[in-house]
N, C-alpha and C. Protein backbone atom coordinates (compact mmCIF):
# COMPACT_ATOMS: atom_id res chain seq x y z
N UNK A 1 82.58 65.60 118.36
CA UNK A 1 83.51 66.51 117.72
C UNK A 1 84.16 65.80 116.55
N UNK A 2 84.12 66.63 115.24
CA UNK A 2 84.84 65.82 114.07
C UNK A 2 85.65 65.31 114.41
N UNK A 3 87.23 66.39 114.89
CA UNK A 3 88.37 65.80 114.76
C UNK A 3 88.97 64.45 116.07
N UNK A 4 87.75 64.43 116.96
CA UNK A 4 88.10 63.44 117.87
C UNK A 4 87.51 61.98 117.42
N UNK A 5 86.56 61.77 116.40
CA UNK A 5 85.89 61.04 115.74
C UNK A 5 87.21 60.44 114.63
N UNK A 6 87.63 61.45 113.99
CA UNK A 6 88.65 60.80 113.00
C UNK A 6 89.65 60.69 113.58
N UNK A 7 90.21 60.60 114.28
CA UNK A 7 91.59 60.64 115.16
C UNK A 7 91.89 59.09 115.06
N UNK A 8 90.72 58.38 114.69
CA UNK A 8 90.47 56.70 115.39
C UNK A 8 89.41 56.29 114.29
N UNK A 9 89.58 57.00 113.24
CA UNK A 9 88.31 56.91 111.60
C UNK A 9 87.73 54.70 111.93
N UNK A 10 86.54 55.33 111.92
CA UNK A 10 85.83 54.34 111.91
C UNK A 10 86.09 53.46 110.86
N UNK A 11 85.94 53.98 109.55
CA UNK A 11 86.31 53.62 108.11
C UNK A 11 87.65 52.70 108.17
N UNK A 12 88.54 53.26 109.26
CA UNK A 12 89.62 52.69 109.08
C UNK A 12 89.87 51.45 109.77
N UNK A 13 88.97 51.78 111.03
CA UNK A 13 88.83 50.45 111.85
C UNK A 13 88.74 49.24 111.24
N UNK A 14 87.32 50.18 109.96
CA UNK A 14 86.61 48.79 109.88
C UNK A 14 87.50 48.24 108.36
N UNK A 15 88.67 49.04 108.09
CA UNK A 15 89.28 48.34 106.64
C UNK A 15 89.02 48.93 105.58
N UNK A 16 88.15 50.07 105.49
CA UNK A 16 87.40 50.57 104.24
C UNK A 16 88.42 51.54 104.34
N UNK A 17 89.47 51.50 103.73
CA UNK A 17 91.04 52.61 103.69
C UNK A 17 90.52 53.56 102.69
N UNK A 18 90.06 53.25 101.87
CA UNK A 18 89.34 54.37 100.87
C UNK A 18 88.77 55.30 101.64
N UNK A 19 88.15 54.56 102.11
CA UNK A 19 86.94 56.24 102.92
C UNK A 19 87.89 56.85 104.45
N UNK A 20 88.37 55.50 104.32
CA UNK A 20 89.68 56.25 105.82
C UNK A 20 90.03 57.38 105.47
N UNK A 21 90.98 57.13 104.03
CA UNK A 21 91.55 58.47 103.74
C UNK A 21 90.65 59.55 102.97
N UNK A 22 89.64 59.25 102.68
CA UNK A 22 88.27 60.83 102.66
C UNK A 22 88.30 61.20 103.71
N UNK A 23 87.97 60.88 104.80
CA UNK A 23 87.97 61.33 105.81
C UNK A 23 88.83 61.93 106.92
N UNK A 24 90.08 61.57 107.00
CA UNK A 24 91.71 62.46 106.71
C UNK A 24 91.77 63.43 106.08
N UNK A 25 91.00 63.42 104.97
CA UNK A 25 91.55 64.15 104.11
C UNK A 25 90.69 64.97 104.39
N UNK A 26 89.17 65.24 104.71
CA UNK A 26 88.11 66.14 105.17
C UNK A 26 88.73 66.67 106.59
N UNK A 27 89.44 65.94 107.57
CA UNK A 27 89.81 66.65 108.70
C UNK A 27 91.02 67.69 108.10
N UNK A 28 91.67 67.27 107.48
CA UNK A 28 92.91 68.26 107.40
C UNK A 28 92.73 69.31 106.84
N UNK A 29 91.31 69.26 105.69
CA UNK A 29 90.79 70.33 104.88
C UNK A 29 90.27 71.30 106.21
N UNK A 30 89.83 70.58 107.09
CA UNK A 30 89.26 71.58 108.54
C UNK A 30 90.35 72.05 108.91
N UNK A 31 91.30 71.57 109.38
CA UNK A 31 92.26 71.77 110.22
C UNK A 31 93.99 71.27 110.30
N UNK A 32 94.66 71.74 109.36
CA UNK A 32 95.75 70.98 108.33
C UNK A 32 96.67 70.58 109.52
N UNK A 33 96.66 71.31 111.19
CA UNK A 33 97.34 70.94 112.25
C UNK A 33 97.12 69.31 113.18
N UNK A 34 95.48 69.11 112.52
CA UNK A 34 95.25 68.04 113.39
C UNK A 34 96.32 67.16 113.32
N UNK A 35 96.71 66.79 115.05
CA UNK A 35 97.43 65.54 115.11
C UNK A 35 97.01 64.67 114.74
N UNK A 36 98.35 64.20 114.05
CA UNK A 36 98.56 62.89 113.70
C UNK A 36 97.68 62.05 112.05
N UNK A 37 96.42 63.12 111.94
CA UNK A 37 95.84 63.20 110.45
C UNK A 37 96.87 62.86 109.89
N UNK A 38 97.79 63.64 109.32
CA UNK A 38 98.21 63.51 107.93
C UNK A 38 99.40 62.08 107.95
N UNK A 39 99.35 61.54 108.88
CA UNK A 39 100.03 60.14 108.92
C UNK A 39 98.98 59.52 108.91
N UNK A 40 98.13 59.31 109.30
CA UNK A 40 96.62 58.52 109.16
C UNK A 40 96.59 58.26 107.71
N UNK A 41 96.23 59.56 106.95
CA UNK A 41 95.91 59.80 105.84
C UNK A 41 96.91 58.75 104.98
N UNK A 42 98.34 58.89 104.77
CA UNK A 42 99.03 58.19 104.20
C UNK A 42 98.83 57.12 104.06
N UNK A 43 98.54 56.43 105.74
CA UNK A 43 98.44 55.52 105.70
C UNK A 43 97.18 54.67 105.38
N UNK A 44 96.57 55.23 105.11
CA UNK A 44 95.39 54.71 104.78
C UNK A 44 95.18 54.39 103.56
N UNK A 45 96.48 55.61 102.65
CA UNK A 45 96.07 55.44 100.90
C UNK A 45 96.98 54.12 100.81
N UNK A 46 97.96 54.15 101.45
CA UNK A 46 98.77 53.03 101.23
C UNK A 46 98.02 51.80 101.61
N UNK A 47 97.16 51.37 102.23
CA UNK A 47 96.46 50.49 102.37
C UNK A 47 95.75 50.05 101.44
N UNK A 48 95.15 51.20 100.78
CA UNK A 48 93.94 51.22 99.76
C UNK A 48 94.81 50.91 98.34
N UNK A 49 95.94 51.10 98.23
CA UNK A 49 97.27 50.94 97.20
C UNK A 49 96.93 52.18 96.61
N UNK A 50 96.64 53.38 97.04
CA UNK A 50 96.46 54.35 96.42
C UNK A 50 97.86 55.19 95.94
N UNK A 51 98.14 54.78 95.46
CA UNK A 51 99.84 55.25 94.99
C UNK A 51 100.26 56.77 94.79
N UNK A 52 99.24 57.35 93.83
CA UNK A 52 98.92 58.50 93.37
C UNK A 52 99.48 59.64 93.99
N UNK A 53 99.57 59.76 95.08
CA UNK A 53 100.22 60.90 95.68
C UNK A 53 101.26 60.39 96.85
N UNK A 54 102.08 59.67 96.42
CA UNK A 54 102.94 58.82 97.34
C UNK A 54 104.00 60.14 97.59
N UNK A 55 104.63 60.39 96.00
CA UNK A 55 105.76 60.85 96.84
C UNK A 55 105.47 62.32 97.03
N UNK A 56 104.44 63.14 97.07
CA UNK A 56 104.35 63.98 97.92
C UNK A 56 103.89 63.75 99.28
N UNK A 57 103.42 62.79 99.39
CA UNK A 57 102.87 62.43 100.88
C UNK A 57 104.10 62.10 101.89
N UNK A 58 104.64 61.30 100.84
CA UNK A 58 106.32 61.27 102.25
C UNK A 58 107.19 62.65 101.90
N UNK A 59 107.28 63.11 101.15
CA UNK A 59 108.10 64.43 100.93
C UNK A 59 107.49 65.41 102.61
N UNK A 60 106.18 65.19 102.40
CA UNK A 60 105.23 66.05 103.24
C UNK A 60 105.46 65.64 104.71
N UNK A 61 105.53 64.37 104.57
CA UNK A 61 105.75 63.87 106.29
C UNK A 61 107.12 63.71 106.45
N UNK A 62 108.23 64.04 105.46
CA UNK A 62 108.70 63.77 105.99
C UNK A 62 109.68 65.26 106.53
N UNK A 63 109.23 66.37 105.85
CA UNK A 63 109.07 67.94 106.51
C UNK A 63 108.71 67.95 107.69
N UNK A 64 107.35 67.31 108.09
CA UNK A 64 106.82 67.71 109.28
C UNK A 64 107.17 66.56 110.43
N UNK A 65 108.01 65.45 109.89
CA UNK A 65 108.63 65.25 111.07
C UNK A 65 109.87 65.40 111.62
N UNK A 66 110.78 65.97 111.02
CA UNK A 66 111.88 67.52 110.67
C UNK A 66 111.79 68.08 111.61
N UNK A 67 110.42 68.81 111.52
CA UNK A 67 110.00 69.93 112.26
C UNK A 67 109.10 70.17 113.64
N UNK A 68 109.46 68.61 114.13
CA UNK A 68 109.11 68.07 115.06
C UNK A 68 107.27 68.40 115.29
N UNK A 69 106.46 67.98 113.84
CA UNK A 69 105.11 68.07 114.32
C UNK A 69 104.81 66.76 114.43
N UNK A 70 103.70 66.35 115.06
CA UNK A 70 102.83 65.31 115.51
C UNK A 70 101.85 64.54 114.22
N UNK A 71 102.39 64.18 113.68
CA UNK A 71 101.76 63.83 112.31
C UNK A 71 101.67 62.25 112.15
N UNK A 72 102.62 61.41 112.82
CA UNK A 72 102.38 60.25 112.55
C UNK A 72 102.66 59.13 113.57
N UNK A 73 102.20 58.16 113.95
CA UNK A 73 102.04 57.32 115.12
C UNK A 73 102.88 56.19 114.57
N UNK A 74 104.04 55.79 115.85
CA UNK A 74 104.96 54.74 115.60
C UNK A 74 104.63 54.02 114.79
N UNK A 75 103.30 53.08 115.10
CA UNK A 75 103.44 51.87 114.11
C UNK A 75 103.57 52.17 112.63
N UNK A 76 102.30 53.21 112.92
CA UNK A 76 102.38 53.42 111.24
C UNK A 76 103.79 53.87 110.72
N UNK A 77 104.28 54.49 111.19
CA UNK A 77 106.35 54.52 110.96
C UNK A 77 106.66 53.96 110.49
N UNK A 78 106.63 52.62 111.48
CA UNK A 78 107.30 51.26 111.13
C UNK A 78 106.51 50.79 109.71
N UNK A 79 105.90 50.95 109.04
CA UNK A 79 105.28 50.60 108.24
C UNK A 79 105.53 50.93 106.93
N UNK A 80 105.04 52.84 106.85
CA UNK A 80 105.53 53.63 105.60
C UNK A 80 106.84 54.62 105.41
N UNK A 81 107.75 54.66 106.83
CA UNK A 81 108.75 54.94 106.74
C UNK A 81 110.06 54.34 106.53
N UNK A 82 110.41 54.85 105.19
CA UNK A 82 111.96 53.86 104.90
C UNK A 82 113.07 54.38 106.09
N UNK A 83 112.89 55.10 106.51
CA UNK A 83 114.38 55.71 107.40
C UNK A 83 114.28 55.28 108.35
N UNK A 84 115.27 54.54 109.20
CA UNK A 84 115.00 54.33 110.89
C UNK A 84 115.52 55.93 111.63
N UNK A 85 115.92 56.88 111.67
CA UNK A 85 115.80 57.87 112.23
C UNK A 85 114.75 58.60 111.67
N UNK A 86 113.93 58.57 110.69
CA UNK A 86 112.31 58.86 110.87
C UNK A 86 111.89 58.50 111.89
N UNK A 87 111.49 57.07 111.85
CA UNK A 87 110.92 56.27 112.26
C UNK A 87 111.10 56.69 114.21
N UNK A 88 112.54 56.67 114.25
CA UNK A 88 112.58 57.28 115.75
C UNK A 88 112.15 58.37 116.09
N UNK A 89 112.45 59.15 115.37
CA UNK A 89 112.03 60.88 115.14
C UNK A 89 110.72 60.90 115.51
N UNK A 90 109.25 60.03 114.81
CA UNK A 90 108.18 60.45 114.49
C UNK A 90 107.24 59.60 115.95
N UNK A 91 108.19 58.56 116.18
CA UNK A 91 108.07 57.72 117.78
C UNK A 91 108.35 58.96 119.03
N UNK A 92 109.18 59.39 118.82
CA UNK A 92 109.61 60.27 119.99
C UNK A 92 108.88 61.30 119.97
N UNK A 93 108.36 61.86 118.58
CA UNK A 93 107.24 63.29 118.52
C UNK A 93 105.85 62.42 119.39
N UNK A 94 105.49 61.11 118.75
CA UNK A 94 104.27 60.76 119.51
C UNK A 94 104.42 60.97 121.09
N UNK A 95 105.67 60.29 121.42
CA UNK A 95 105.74 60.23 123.36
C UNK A 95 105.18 61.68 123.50
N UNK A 96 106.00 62.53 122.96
CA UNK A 96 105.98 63.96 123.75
C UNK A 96 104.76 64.36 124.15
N UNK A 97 103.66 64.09 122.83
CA UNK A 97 102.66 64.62 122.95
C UNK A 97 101.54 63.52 123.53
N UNK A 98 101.22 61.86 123.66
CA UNK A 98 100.56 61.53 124.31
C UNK A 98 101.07 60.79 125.65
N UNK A 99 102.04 61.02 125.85
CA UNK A 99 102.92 60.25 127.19
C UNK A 99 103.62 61.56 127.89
N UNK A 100 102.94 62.45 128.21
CA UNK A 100 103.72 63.35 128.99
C UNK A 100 104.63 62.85 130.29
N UNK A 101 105.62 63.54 130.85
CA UNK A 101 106.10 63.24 132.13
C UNK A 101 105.05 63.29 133.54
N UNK A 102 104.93 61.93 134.07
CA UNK A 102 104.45 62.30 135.56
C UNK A 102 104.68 63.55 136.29
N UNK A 103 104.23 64.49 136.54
CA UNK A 103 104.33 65.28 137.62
C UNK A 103 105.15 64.95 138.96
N UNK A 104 105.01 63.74 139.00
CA UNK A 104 105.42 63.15 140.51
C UNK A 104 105.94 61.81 139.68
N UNK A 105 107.24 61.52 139.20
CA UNK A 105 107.67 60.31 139.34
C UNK A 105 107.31 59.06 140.34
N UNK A 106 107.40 58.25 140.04
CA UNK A 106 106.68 56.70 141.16
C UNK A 106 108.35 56.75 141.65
N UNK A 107 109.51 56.55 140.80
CA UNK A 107 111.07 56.02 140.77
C UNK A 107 112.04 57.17 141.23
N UNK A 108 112.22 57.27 142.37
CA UNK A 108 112.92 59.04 143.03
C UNK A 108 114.75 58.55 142.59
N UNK A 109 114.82 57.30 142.16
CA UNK A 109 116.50 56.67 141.99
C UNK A 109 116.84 55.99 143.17
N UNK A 110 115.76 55.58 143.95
CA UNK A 110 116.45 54.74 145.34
C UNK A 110 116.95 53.45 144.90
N UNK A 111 117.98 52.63 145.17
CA UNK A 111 118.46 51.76 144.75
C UNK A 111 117.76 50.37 146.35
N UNK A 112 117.48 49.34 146.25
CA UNK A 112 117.18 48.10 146.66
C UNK A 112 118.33 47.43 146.99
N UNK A 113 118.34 47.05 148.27
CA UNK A 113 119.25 46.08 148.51
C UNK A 113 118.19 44.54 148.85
N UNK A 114 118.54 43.62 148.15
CA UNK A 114 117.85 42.05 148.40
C UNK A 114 118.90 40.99 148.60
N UNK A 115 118.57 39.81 148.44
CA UNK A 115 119.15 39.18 148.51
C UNK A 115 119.47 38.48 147.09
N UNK A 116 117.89 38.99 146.47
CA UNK A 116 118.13 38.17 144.95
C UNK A 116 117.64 39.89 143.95
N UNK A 117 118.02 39.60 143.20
CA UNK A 117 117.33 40.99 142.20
C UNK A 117 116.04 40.64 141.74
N UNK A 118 115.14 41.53 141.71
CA UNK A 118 113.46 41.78 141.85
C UNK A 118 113.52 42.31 140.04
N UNK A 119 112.89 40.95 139.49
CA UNK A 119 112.77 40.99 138.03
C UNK A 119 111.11 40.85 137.82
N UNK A 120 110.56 42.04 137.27
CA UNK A 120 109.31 42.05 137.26
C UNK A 120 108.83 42.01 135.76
N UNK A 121 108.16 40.76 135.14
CA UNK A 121 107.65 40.72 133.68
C UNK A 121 106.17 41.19 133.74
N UNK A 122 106.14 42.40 132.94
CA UNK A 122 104.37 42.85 133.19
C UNK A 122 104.14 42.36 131.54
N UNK A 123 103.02 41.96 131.55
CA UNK A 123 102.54 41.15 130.44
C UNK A 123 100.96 40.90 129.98
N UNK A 124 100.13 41.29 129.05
CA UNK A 124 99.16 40.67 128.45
C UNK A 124 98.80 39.49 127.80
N UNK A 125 100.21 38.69 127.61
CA UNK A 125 100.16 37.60 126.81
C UNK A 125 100.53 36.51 128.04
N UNK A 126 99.95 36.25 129.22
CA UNK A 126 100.27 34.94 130.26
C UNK A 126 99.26 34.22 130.14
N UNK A 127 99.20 33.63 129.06
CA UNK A 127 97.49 32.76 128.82
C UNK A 127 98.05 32.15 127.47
N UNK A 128 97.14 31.40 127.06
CA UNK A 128 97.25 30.66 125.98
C UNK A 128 97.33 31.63 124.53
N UNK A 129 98.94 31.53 124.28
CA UNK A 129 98.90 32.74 123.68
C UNK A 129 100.90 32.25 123.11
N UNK A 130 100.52 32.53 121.56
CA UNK A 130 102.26 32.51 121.17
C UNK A 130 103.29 32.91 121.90
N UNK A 131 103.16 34.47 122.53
CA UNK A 131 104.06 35.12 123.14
C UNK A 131 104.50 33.58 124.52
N UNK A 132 103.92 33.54 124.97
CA UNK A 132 103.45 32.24 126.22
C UNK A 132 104.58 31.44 125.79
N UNK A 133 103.95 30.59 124.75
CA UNK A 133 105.04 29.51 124.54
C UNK A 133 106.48 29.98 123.84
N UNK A 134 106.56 30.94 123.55
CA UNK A 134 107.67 31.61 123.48
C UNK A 134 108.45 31.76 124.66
N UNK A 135 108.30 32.27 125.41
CA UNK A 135 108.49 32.57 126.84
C UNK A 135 108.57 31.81 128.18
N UNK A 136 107.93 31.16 128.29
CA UNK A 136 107.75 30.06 129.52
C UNK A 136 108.62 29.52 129.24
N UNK A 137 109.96 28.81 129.01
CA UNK A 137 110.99 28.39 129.29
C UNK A 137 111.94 29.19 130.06
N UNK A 138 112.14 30.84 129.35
CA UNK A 138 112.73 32.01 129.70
C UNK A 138 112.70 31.88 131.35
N UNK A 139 111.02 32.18 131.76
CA UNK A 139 110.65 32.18 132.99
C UNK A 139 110.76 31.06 133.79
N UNK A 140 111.07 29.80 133.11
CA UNK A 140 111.44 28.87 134.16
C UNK A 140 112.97 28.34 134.11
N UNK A 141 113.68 29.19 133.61
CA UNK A 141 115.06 28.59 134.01
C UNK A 141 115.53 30.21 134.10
N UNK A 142 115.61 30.91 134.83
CA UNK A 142 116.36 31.80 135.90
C UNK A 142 116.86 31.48 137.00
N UNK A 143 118.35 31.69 137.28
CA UNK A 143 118.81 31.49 137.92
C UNK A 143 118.43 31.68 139.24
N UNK A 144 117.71 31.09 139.87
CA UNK A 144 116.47 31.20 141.51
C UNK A 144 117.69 31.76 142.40
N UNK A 145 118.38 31.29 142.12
CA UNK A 145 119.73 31.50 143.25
C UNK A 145 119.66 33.13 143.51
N UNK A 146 119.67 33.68 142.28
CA UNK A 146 120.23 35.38 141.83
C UNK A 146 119.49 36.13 141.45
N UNK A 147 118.13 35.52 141.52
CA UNK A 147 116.86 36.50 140.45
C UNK A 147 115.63 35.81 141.27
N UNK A 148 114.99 36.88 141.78
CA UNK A 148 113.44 36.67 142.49
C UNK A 148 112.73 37.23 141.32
N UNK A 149 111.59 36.36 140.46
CA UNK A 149 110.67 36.55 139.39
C UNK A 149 109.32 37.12 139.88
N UNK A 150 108.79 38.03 139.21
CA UNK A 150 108.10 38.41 139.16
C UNK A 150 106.76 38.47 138.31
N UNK A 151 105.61 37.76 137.90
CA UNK A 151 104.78 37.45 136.34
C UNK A 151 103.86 39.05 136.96
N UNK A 152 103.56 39.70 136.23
CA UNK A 152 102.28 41.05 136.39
C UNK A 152 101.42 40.86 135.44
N UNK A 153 100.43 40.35 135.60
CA UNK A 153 99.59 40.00 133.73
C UNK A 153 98.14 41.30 134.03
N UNK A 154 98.24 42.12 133.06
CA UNK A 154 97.02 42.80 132.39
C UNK A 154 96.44 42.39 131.29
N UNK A 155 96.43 40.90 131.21
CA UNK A 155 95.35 40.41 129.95
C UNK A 155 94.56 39.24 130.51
N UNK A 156 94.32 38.50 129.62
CA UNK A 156 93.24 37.43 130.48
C UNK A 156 93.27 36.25 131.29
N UNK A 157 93.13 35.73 132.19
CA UNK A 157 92.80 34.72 132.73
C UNK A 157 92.26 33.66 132.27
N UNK A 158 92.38 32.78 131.30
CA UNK A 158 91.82 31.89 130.35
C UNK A 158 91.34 30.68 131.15
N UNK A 159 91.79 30.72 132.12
CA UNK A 159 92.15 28.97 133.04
C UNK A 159 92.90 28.13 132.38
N UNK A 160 93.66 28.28 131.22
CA UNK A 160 94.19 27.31 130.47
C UNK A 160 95.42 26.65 131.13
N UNK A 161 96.17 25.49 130.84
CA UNK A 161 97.48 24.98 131.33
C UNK A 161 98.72 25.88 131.55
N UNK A 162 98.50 26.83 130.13
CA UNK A 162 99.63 27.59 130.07
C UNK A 162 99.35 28.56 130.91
N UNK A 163 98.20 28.95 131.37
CA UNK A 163 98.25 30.40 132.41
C UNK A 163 98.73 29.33 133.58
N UNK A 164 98.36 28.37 134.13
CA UNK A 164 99.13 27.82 135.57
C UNK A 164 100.09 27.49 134.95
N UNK A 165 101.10 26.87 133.81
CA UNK A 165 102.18 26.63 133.88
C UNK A 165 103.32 27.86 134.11
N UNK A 166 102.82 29.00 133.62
CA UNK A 166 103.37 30.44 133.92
C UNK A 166 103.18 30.96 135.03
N UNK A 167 101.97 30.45 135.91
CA UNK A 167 101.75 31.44 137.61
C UNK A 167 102.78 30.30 138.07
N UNK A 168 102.91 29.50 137.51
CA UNK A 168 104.10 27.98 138.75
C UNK A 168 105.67 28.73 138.05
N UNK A 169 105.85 29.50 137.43
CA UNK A 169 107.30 29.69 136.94
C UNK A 169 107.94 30.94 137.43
N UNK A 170 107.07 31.86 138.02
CA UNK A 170 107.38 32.64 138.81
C UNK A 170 107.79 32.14 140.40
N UNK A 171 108.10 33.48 141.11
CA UNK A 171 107.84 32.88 142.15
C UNK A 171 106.81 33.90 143.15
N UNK A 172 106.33 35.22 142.32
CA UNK A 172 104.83 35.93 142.42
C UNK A 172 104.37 36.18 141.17
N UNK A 173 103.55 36.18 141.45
CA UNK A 173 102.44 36.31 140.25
C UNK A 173 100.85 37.40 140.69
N UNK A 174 101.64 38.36 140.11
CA UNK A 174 99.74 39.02 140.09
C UNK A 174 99.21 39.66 138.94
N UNK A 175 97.70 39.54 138.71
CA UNK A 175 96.73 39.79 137.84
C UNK A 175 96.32 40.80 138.34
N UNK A 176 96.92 42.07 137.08
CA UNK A 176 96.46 43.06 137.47
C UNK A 176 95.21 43.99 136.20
N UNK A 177 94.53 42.87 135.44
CA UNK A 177 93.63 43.37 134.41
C UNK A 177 92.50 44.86 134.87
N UNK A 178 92.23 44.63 135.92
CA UNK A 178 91.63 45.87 136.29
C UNK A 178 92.30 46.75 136.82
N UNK A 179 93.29 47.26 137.15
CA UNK A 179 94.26 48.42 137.81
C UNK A 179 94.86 49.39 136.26
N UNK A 180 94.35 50.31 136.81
CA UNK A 180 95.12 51.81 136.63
C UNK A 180 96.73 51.51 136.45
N UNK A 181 97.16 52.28 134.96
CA UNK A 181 98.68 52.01 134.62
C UNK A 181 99.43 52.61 136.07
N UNK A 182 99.01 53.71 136.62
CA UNK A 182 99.54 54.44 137.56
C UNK A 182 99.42 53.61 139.09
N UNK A 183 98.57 52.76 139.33
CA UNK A 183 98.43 51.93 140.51
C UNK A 183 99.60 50.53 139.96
N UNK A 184 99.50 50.05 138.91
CA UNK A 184 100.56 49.39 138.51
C UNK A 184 101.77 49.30 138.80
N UNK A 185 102.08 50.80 138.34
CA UNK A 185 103.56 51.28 138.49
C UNK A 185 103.61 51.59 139.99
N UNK A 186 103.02 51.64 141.30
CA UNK A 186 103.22 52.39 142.15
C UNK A 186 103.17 50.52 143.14
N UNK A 187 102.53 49.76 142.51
CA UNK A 187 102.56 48.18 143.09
C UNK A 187 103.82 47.37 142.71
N UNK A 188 104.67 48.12 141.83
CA UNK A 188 105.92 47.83 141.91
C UNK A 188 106.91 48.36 142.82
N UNK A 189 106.41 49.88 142.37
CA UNK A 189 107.58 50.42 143.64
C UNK A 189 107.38 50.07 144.66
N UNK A 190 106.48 49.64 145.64
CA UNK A 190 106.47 48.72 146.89
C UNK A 190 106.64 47.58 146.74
N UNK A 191 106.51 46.97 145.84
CA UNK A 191 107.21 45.30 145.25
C UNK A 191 109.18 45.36 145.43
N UNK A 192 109.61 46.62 145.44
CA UNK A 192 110.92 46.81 145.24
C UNK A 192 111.66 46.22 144.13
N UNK A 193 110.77 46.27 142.93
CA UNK A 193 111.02 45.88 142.09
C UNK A 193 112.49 46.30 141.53
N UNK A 194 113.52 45.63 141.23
CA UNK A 194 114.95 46.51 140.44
C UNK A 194 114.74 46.40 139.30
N UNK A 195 114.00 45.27 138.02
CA UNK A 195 114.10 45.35 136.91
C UNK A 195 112.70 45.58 136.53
């Protein structure tokens, strides 16, 4: 299907912002509603330094995120939007439409009684990785007394120093790279996780 093909423009993947935005620009000629197109599109000329139709392009997005349509994806926000209540505006239109509400919440508001508070860090970066050495101090000086740690990693297993210096700074640690966001969240709520 075209518009599920450009949603994620190959062109754009691959850097060729020129043809990104032909191809934006061919979906919207189909279908001027497709989500999230016409933030694609922008962003793509802006890549390409295509200047040329700048300020109708934010005039344009910035109507349709006003009007609460689905036109442009956070990052790119953060990127070609000068306003931070755009920027929130056009973040909060994305949730609505690809993060709907669970049907069935995992979190009913039961509150945990422990002895220490259940601090759970879910993370892709527990491996040899900036975020890592950023962090691994964080995780090893919590107050043990008052805070039971928690590491949750959905990224890789490297074997490196820094992935055992981070499984030793907790005081659980699980790798959850193959689990479902929804089995995730539901291995906390039996973790009794509070944070």
């Amino acid at each position: 299907e075209f518009r599920r093909v450009l949603f994620r423009s190959v062109n754009f993947e691959l850097r060729r912002y020129e043809d990104a935005a032909a191809d934006y620009a061919r979906l919207l000629a189909l279908d001027p509603e497709a989500k999230f197109a016409r933030g694609n599109l922008v962003l793509a000329r802006a890549y390409a330094c295509d200047w040329s139709r700048r300020e109708v392009d934010m005039k344009t997005l910035s109507a349709a995120i006003r009007a609460g349509k689905p036109v442009l994806q956070p990052h790119g926000g953060t990127l070609i939007l000068s306003s931070a209540d755009e920027q929130l505006q056009a973040a909060r239109i994305w949730v609505r439409e690809q993060c709907p509400p669970a049907p069935s919440p995992v979190w009913k508001g039961e509150r945990y009684r422990h002895d220490r508070i259940r601090v759970a860090y879910v993370s892709a970066d527990f491996h040899e990785h900036a975020t890592a050495y950023l962090m691994a101090g964080l995780f090893e000086h919590h107050d043990w007394g008052r805070f039971e740690t928690i590491g949750v990693s959905f990224g890789p297993d490297d074997g490196s120093p820094m992935r055992a210096r981070l499984k030793s700074a907790f005081d659980r640690f699980t790798d959850v790279r193959d689990t479902h966001d929804a089995e995730i969240a539901a291995l906390l709520r039996r973790m009794e996780v509070d944070i």
